[in-house]
C-alpha atoms as a PDB file:
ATOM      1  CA  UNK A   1     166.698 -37.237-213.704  1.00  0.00           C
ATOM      2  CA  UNK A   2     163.213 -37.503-212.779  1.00  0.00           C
ATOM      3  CA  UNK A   3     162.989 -35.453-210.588  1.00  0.00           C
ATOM      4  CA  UNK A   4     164.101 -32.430-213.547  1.00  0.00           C
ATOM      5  CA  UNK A   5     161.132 -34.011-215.518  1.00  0.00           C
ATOM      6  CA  UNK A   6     158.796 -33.248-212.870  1.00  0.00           C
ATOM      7  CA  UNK A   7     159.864 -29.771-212.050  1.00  0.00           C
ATOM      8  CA  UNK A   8     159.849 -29.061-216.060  1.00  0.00           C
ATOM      9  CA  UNK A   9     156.382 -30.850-216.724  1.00  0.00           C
ATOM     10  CA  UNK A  10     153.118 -31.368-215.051  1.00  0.00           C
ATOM     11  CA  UNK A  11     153.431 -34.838-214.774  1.00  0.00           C
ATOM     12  CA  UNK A  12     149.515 -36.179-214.212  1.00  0.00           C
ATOM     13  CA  UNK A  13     148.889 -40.059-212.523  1.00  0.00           C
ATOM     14  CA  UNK A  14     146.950 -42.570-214.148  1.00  0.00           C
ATOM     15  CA  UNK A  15     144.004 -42.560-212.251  1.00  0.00           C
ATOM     16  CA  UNK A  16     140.538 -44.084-212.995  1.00  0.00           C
ATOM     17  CA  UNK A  17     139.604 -40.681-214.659  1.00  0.00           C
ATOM     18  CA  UNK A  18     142.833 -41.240-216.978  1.00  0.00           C
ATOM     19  CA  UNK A  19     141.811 -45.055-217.334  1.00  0.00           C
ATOM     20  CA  UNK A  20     137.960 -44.555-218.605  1.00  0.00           C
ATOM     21  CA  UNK A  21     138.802 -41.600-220.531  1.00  0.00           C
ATOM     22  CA  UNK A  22     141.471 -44.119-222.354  1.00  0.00           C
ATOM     23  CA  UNK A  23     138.571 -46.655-223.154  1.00  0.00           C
ATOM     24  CA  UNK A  24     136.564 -43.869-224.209  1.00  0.00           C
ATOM     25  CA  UNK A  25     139.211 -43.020-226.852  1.00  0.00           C
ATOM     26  CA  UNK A  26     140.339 -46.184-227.709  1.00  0.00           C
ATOM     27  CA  UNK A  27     136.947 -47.164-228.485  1.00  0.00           C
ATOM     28  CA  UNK A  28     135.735 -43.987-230.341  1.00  0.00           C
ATOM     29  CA  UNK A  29     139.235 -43.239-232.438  1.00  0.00           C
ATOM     30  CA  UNK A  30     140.104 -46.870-232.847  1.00  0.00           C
ATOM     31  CA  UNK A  31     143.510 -46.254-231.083  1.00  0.00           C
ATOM     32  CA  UNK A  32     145.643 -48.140-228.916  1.00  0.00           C
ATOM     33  CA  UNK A  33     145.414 -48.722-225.301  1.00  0.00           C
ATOM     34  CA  UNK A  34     148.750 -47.233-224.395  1.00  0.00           C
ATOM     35  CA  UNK A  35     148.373 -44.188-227.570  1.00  0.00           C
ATOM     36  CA  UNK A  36     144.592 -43.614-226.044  1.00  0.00           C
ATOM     37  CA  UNK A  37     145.669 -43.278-221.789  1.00  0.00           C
ATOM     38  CA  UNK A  38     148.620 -41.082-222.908  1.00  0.00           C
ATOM     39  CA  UNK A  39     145.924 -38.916-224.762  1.00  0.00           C
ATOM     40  CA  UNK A  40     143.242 -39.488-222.080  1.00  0.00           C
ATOM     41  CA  UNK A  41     146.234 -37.968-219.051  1.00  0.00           C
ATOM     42  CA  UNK A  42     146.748 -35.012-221.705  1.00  0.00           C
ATOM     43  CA  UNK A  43     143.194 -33.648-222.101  1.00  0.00           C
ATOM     44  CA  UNK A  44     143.096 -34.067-218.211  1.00  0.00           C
ATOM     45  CA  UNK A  45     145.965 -32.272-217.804  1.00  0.00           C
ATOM     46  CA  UNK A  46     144.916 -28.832-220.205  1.00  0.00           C
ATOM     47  CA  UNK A  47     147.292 -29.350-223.406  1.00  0.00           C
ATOM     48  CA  UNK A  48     146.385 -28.680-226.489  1.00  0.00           C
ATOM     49  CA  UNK A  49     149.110 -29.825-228.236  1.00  0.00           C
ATOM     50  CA  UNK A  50     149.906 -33.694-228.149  1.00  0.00           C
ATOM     51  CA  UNK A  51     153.376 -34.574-230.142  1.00  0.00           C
ATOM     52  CA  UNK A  52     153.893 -38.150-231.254  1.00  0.00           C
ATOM     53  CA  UNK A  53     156.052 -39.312-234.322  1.00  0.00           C
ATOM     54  CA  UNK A  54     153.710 -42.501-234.302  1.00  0.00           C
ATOM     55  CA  UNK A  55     150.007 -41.256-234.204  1.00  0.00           C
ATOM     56  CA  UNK A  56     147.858 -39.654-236.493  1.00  0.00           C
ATOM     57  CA  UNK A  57     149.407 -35.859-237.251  1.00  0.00           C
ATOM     58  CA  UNK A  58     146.277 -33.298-237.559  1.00  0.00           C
ATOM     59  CA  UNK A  59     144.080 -36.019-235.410  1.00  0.00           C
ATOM     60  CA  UNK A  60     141.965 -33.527-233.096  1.00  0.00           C
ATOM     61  CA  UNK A  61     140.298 -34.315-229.957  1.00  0.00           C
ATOM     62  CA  UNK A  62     137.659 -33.291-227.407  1.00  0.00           C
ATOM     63  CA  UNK A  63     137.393 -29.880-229.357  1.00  0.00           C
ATOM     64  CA  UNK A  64     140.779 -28.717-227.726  1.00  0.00           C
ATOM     65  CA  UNK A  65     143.741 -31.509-227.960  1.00  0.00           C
ATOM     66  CA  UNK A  66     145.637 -31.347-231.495  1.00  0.00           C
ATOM     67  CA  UNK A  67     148.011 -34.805-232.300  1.00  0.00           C
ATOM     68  CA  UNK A  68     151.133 -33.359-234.286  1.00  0.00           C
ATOM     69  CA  UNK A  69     153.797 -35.348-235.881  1.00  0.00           C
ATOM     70  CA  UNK A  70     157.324 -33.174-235.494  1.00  0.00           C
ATOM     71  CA  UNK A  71     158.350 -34.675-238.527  1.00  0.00           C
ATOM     72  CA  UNK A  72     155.139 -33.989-240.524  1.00  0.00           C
END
């Protein structure tokens, strides 16, 4: 099973570079730790679309990530 998700989806490691940019977030959005390193991995990794049912739909980030609820 995993190994499908990898071959479908850059899958990026949490690194330090993931880690600070997750503070950075956290601090600066007021998000959550976990909602902010899942963000922080996603700007590292070029998306520009972000979809979560529980964050903020519309919420955009760094000038090039977009947060968008599917059920919006």
């Amino acid at each position: 099973m995993f190994d499908s998700i990898r071959r479908a989806f850059r899958v990026e490691p949490v690194t330090l570079a993931v880690h600070e940019g997750g503070l950075r977030i956290a601090e600066s959005r007021k998000l959550a730790g976990f909602d902010s390193l899942l963000l922080s991995s996603a700007l590292l990794a070029g998306c520009s679309t972000f979809w979560s049912e529980g964050m903020h739909d519309g919420l955009f980030l760094d000038r090039r990530l977009t947060i968008r609820n599917p059920f919006a």
